[in-house]
PDB file of N, CA and C in Angstrom:
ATOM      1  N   UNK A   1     -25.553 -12.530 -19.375  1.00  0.00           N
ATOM      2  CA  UNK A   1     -26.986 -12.754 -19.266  1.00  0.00           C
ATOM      3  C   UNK A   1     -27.292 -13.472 -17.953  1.00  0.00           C
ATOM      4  N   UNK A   2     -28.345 -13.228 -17.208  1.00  0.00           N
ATOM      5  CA  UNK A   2     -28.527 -13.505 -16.167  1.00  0.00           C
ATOM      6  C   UNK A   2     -29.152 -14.993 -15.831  1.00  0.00           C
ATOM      7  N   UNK A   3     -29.112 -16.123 -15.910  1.00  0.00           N
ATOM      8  CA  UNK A   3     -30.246 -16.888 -15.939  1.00  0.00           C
ATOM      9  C   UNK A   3     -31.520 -16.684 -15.883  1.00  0.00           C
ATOM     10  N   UNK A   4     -32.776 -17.054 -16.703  1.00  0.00           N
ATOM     11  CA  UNK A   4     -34.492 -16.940 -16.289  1.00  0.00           C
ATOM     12  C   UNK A   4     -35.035 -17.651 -15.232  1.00  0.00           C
ATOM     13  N   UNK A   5     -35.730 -16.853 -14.606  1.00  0.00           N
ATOM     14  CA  UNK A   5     -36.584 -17.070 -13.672  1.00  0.00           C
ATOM     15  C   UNK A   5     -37.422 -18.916 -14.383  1.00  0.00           C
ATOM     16  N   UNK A   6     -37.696 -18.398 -15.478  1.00  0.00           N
ATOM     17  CA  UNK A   6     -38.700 -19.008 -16.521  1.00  0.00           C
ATOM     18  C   UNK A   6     -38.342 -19.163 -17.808  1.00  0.00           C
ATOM     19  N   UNK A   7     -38.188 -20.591 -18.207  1.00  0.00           N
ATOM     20  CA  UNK A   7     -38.106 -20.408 -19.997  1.00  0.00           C
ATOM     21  C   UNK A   7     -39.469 -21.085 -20.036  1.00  0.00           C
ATOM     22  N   UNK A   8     -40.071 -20.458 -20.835  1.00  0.00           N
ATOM     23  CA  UNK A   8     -41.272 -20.626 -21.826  1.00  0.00           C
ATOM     24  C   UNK A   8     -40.939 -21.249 -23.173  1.00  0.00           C
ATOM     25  N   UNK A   9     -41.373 -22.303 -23.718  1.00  0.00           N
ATOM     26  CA  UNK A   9     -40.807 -22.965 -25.169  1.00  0.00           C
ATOM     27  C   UNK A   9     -42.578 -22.603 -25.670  1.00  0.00           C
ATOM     28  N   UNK A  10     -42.761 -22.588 -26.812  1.00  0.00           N
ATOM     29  CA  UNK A  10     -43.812 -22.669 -27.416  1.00  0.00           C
ATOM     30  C   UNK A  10     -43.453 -23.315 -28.806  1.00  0.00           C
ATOM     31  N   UNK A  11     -44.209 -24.654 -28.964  1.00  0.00           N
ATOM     32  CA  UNK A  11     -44.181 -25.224 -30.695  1.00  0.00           C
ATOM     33  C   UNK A  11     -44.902 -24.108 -31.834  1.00  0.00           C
ATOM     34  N   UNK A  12     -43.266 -24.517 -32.347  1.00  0.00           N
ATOM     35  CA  UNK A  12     -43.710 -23.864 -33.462  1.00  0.00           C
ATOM     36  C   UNK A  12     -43.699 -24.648 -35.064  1.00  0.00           C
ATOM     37  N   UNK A  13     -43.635 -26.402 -34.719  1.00  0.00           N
ATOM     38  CA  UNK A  13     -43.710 -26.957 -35.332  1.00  0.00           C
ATOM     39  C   UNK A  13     -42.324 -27.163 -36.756  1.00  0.00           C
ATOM     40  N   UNK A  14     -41.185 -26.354 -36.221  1.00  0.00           N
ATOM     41  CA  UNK A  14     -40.434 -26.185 -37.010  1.00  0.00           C
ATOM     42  C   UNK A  14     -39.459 -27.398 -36.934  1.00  0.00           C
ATOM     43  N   UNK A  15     -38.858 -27.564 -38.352  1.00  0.00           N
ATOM     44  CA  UNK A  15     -38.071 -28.737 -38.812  1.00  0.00           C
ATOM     45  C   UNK A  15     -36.730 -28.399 -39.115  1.00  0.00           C
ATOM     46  N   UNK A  16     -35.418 -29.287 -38.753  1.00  0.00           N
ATOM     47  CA  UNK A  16     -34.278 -28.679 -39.456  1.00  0.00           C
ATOM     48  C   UNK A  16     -34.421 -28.891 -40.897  1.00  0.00           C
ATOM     49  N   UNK A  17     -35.410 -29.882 -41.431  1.00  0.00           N
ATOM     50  CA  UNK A  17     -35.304 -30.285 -43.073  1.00  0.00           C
ATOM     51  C   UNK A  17     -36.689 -30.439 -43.316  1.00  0.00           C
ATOM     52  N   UNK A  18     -37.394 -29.479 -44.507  1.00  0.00           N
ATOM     53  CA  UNK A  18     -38.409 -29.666 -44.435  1.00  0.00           C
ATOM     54  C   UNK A  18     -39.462 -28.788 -43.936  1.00  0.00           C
ATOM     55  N   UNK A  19     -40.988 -28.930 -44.486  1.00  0.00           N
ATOM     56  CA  UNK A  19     -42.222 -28.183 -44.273  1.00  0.00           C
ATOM     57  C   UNK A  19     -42.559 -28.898 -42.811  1.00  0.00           C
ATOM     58  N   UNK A  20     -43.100 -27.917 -41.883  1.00  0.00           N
ATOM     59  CA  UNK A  20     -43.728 -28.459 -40.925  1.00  0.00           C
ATOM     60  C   UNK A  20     -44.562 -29.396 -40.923  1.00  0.00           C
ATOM     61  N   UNK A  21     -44.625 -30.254 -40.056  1.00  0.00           N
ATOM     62  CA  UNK A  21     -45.637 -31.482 -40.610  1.00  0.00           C
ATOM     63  C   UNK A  21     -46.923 -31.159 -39.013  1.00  0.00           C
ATOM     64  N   UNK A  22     -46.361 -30.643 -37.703  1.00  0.00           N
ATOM     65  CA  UNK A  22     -46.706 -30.662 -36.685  1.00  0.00           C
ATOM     66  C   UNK A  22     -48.748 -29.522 -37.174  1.00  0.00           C
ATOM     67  N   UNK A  23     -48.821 -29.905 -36.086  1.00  0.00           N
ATOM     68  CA  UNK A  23     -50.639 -28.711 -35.674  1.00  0.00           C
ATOM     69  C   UNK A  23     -50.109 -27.512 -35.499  1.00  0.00           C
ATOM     70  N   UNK A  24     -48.700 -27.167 -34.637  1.00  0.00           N
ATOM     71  CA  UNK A  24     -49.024 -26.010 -33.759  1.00  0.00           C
ATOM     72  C   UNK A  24     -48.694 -24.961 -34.901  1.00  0.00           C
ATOM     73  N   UNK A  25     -48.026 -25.189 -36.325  1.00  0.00           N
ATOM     74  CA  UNK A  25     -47.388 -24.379 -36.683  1.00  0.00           C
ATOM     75  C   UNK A  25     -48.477 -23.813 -37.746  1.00  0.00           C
ATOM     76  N   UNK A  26     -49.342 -24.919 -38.191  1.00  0.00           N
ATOM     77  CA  UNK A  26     -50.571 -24.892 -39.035  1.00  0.00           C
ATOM     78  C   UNK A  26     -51.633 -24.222 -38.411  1.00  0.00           C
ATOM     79  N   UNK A  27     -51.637 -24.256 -37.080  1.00  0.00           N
ATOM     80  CA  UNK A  27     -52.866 -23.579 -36.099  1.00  0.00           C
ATOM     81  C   UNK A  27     -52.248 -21.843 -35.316  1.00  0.00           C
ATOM     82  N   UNK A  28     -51.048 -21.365 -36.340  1.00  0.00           N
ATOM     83  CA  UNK A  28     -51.115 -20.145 -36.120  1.00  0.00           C
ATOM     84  C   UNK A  28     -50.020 -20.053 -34.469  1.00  0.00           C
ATOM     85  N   UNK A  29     -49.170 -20.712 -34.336  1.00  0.00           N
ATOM     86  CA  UNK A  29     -48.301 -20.599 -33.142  1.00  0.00           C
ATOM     87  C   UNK A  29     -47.650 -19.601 -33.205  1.00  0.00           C
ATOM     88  N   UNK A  30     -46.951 -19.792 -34.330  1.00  0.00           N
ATOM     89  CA  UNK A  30     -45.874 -18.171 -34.766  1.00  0.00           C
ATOM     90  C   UNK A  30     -46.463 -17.013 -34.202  1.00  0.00           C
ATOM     91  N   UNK A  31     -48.105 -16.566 -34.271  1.00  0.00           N
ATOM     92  CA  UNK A  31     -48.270 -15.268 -33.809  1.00  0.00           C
ATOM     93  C   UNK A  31     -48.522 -15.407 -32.279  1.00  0.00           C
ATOM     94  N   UNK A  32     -48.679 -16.455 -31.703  1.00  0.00           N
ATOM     95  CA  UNK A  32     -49.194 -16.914 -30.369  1.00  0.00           C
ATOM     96  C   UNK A  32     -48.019 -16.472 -29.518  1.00  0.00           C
ATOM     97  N   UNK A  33     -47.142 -16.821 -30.614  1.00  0.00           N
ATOM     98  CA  UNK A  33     -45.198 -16.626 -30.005  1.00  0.00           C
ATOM     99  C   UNK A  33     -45.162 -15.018 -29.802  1.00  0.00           C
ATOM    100  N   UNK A  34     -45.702 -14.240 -30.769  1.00  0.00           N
ATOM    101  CA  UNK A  34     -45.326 -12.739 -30.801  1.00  0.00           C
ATOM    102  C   UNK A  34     -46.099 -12.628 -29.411  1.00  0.00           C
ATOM    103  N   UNK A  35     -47.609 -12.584 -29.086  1.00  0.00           N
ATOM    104  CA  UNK A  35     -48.748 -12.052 -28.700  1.00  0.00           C
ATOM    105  C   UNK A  35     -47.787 -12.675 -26.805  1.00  0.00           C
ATOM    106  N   UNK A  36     -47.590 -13.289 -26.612  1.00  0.00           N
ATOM    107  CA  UNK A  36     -46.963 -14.485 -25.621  1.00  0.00           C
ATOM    108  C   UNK A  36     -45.822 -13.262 -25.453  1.00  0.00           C
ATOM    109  N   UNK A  37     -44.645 -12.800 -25.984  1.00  0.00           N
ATOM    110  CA  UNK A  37     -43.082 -11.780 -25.739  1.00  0.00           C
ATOM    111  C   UNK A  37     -44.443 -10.660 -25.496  1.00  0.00           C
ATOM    112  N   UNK A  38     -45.261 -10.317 -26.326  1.00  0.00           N
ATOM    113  CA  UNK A  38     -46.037  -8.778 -26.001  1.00  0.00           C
ATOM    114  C   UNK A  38     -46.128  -8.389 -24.355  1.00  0.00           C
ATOM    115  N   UNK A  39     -47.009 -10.092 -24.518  1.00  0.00           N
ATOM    116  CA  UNK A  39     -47.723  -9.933 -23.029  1.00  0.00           C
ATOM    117  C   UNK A  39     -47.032 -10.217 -21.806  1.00  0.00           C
ATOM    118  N   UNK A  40     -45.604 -10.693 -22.140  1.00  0.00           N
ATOM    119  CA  UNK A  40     -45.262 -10.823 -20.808  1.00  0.00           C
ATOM    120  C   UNK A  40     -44.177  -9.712 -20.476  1.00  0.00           C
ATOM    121  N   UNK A  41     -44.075  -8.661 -22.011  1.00  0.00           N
ATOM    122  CA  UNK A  41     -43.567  -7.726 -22.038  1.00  0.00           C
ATOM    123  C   UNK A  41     -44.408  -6.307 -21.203  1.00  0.00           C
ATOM    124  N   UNK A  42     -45.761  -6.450 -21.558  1.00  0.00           N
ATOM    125  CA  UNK A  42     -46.905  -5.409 -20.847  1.00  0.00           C
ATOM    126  C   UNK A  42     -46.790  -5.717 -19.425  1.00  0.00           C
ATOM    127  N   UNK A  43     -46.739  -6.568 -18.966  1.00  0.00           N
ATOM    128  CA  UNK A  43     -46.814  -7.112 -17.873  1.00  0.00           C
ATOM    129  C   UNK A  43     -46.185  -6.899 -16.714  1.00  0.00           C
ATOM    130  N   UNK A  44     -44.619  -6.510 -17.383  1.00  0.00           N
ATOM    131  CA  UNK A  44     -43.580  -6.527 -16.969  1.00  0.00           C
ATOM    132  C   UNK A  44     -43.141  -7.384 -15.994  1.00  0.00           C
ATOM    133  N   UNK A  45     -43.337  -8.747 -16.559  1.00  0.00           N
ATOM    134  CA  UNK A  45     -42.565  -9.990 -16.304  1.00  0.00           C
ATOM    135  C   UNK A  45     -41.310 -10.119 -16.104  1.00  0.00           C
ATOM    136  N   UNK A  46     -40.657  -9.821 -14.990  1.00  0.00           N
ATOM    137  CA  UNK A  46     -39.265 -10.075 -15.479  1.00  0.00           C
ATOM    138  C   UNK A  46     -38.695 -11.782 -14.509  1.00  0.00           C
ATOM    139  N   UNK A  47     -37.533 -11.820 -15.843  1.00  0.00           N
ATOM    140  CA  UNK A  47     -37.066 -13.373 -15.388  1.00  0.00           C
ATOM    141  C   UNK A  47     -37.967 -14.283 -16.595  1.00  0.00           C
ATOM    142  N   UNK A  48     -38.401 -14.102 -17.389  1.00  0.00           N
ATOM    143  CA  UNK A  48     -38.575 -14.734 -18.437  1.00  0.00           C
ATOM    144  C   UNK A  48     -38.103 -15.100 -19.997  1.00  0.00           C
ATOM    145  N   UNK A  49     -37.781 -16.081 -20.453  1.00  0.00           N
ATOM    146  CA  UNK A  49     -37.046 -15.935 -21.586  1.00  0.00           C
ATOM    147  C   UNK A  49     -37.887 -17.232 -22.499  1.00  0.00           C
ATOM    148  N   UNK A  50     -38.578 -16.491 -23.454  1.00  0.00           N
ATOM    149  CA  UNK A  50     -38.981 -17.146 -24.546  1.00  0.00           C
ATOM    150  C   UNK A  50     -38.251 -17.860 -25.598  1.00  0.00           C
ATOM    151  N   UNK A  51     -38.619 -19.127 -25.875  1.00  0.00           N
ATOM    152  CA  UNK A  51     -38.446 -19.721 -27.626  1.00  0.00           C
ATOM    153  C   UNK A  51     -39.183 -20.549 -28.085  1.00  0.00           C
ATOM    154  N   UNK A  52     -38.522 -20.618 -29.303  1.00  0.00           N
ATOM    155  CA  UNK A  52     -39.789 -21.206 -30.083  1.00  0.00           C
ATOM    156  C   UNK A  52     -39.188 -22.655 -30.523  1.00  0.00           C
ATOM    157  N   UNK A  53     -40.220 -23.741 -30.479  1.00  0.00           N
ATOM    158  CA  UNK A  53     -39.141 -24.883 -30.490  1.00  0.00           C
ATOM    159  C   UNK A  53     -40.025 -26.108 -31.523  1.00  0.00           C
ATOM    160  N   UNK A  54     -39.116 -27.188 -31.792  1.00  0.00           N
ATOM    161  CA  UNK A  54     -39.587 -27.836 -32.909  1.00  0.00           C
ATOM    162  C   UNK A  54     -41.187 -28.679 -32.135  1.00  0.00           C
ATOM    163  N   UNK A  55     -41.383 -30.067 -32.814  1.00  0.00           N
ATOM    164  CA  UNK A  55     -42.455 -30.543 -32.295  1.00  0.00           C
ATOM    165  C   UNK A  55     -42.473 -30.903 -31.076  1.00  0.00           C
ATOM    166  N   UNK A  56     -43.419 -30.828 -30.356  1.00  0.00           N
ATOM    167  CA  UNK A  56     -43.395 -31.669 -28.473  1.00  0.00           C
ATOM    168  C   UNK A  56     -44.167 -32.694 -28.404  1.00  0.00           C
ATOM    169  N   UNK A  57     -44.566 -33.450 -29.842  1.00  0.00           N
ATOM    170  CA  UNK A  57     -45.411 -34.445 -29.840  1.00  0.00           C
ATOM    171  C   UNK A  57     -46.742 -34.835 -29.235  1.00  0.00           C
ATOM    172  N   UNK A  58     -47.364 -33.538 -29.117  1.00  0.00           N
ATOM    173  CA  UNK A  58     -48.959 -33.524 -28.842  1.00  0.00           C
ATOM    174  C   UNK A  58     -49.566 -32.715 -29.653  1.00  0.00           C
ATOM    175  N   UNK A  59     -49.545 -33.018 -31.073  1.00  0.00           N
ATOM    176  CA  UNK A  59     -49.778 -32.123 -32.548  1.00  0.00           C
ATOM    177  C   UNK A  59     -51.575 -32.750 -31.847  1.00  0.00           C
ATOM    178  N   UNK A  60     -52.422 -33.231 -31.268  1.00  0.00           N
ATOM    179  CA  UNK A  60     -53.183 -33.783 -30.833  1.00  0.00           C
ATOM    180  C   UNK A  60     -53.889 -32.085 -30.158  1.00  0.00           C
ATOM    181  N   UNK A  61     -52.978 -31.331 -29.357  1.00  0.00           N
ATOM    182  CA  UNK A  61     -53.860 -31.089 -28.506  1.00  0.00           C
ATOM    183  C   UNK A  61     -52.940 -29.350 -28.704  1.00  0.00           C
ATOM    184  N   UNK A  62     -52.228 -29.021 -29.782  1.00  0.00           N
ATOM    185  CA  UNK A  62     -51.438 -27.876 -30.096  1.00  0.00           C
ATOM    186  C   UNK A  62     -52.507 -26.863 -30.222  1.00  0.00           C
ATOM    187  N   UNK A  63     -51.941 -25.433 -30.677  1.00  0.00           N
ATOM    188  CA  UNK A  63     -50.846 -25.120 -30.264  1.00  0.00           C
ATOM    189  C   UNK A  63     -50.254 -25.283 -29.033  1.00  0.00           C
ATOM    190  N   UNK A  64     -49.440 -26.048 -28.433  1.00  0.00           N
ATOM    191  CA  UNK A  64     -48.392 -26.121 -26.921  1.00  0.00           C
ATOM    192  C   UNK A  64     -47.491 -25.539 -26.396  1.00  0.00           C
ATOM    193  N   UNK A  65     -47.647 -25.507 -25.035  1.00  0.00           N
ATOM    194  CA  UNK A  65     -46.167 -25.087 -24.662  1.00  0.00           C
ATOM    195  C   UNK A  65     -45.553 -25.492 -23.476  1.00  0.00           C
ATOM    196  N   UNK A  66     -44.495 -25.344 -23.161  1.00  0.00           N
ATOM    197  CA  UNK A  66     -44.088 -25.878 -21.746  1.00  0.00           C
ATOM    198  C   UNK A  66     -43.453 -24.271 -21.001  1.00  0.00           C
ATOM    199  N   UNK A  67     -43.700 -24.998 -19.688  1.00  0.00           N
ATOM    200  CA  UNK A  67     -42.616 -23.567 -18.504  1.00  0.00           C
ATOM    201  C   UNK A  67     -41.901 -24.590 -18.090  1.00  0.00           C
ATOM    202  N   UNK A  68     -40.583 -24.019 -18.401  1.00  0.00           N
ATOM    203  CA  UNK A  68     -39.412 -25.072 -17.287  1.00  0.00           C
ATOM    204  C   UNK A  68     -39.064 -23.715 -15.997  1.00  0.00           C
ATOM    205  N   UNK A  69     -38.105 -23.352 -15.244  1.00  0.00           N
ATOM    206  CA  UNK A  69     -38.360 -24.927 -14.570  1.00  0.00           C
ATOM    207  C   UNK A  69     -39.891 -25.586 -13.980  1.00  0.00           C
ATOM    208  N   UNK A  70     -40.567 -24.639 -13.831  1.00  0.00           N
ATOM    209  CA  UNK A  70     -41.952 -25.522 -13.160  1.00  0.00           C
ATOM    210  C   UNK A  70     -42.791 -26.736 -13.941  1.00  0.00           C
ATOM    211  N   UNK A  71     -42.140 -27.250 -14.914  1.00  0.00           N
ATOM    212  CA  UNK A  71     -42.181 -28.581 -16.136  1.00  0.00           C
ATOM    213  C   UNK A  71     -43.853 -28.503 -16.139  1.00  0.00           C
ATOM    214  N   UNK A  72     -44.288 -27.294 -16.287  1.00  0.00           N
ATOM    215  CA  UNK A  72     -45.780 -27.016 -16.837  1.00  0.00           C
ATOM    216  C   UNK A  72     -46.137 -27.280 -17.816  1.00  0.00           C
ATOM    217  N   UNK A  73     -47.270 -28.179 -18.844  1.00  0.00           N
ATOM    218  CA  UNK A  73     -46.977 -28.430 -20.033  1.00  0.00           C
ATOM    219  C   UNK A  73     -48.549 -27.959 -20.549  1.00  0.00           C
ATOM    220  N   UNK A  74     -48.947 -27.131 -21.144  1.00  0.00           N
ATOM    221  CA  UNK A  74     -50.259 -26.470 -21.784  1.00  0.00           C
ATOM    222  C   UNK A  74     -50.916 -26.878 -23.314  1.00  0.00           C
ATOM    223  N   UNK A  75     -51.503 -26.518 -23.836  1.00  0.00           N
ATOM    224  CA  UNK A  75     -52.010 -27.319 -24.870  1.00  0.00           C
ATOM    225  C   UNK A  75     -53.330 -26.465 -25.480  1.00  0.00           C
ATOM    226  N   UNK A  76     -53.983 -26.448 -26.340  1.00  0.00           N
ATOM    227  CA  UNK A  76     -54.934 -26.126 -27.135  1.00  0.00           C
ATOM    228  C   UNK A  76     -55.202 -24.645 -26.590  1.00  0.00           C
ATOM    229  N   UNK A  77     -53.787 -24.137 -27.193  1.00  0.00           N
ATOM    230  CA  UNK A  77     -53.230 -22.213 -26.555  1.00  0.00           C
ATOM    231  C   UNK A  77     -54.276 -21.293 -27.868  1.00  0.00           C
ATOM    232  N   UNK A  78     -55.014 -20.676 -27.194  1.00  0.00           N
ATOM    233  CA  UNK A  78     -55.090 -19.091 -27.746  1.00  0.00           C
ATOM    234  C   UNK A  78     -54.391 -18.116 -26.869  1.00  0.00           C
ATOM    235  N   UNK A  79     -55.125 -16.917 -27.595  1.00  0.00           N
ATOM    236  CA  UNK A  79     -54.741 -15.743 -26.273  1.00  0.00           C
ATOM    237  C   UNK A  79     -55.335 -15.527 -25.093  1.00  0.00           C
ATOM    238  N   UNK A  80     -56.977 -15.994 -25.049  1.00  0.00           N
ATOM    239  CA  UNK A  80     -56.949 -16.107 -23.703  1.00  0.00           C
ATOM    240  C   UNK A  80     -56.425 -16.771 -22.805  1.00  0.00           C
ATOM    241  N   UNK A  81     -55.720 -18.415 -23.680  1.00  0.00           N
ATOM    242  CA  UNK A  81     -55.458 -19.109 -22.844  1.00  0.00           C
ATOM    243  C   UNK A  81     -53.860 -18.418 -22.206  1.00  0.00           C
ATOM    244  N   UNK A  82     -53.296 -17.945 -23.127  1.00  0.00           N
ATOM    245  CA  UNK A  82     -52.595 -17.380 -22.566  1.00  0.00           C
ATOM    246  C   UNK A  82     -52.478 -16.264 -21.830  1.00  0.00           C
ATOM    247  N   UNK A  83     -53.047 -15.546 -21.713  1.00  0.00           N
ATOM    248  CA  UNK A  83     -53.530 -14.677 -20.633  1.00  0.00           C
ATOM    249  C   UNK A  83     -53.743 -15.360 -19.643  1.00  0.00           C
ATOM    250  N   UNK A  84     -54.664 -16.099 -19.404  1.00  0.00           N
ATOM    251  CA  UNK A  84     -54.969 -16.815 -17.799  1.00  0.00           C
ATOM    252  C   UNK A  84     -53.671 -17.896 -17.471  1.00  0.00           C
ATOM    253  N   UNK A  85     -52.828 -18.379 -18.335  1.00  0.00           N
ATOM    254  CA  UNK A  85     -51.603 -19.160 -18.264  1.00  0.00           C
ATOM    255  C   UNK A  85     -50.617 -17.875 -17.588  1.00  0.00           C
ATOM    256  N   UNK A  86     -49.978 -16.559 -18.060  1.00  0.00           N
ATOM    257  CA  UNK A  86     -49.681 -15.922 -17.201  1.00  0.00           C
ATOM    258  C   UNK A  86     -50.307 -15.219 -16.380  1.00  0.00           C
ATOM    259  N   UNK A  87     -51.359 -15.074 -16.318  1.00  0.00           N
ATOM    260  CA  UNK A  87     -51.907 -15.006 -14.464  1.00  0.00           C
ATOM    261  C   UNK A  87     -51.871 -16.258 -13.483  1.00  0.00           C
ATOM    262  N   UNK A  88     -51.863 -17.209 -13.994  1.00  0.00           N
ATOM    263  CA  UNK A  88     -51.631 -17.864 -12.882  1.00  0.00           C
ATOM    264  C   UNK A  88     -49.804 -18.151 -13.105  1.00  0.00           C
ATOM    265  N   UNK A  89     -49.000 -17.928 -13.624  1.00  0.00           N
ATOM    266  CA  UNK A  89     -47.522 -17.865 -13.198  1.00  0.00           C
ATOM    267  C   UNK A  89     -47.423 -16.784 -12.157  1.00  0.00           C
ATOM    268  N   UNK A  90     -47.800 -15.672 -12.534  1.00  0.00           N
ATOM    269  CA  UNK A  90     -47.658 -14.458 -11.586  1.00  0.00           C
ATOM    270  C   UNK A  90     -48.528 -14.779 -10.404  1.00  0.00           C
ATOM    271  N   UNK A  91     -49.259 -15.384 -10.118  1.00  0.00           N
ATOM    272  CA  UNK A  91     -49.681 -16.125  -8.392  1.00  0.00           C
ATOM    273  C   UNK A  91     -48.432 -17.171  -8.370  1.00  0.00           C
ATOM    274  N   UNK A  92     -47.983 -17.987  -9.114  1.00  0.00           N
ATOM    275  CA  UNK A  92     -47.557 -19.323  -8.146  1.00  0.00           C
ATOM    276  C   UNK A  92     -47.848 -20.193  -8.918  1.00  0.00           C
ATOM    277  N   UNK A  93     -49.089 -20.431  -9.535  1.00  0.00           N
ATOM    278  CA  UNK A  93     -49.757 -21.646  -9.551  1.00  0.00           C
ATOM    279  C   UNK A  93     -49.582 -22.453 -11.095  1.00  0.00           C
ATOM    280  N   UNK A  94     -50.057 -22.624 -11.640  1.00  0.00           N
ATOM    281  CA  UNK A  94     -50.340 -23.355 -12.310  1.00  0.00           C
ATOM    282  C   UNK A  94     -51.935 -23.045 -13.114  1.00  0.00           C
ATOM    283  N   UNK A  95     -52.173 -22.985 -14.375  1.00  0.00           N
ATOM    284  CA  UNK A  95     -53.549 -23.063 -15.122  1.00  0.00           C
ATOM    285  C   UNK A  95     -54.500 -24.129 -15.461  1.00  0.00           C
ATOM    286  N   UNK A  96     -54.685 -25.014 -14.350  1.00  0.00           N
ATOM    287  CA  UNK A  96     -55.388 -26.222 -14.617  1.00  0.00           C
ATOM    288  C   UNK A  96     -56.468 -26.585 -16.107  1.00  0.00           C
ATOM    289  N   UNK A  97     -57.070 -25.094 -16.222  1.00  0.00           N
ATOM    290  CA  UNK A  97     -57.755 -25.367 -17.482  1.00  0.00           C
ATOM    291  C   UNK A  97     -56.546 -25.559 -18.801  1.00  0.00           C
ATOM    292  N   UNK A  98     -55.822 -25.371 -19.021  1.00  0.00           N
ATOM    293  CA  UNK A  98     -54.928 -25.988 -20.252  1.00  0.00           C
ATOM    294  C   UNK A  98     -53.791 -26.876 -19.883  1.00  0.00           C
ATOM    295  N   UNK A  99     -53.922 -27.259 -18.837  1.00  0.00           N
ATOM    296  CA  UNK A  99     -52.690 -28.497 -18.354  1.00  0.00           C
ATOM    297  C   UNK A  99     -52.988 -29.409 -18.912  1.00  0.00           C
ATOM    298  N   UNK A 100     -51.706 -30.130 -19.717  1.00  0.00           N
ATOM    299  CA  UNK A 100     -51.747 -31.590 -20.832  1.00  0.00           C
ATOM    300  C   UNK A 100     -51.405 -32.540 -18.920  1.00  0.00           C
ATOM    301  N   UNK A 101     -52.124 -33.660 -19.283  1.00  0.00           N
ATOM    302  CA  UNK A 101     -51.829 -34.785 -18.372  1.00  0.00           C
ATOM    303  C   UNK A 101     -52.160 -35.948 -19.204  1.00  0.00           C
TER     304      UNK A 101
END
């Protein structure tokens, strides 16, 4: 396997023991996760590698996600937001409208 360009994590509020207690998993992340592989599958993104990961401790401002390496950290995700989150990867930049600070 080649290394990613990009790992993408998205909460999915999951626990090794136990019901989710987190937002992102209660606010529908799981399909955010599918819709997120679709679109960067249509796209034809390559150098990206998705997962889905336990809490990131901003159940505050979920569903979340991070891009390593560019340590991008996003927050209160739909699909548009994700849509305009990968348009601005594919420039360079960064999506100021869902950046956690």
């Amino acid at each position: 396997m080649e290394k990613p360009k990009y790992h993408i994590f998205i909460c999915t509020s999951s626990r090794v023991v136990g019901e989710p207690k987190g937002a992102c998993g209660k606010r529908d992340a799981g399909s955010l996760l599918q819709y997120l592989q679709s679109a960067v599958d249509d796209r034809g993104i390559d150098g990206v590698m998705i997962s889905n990961t336990g809490c990131l401790q901003v159940c505050d401002r979920g569903p979340a996600m991070v891009i390593y390496p560019k340590g991008y950290w996003y927050g209160n995700l739909d699909e548009e937001a994700i849509d305009r989150i990968l348009d601005a990867l594919e420039a360079g930049t960064s999506c100021k409208d869902y950046l956690l600070t």
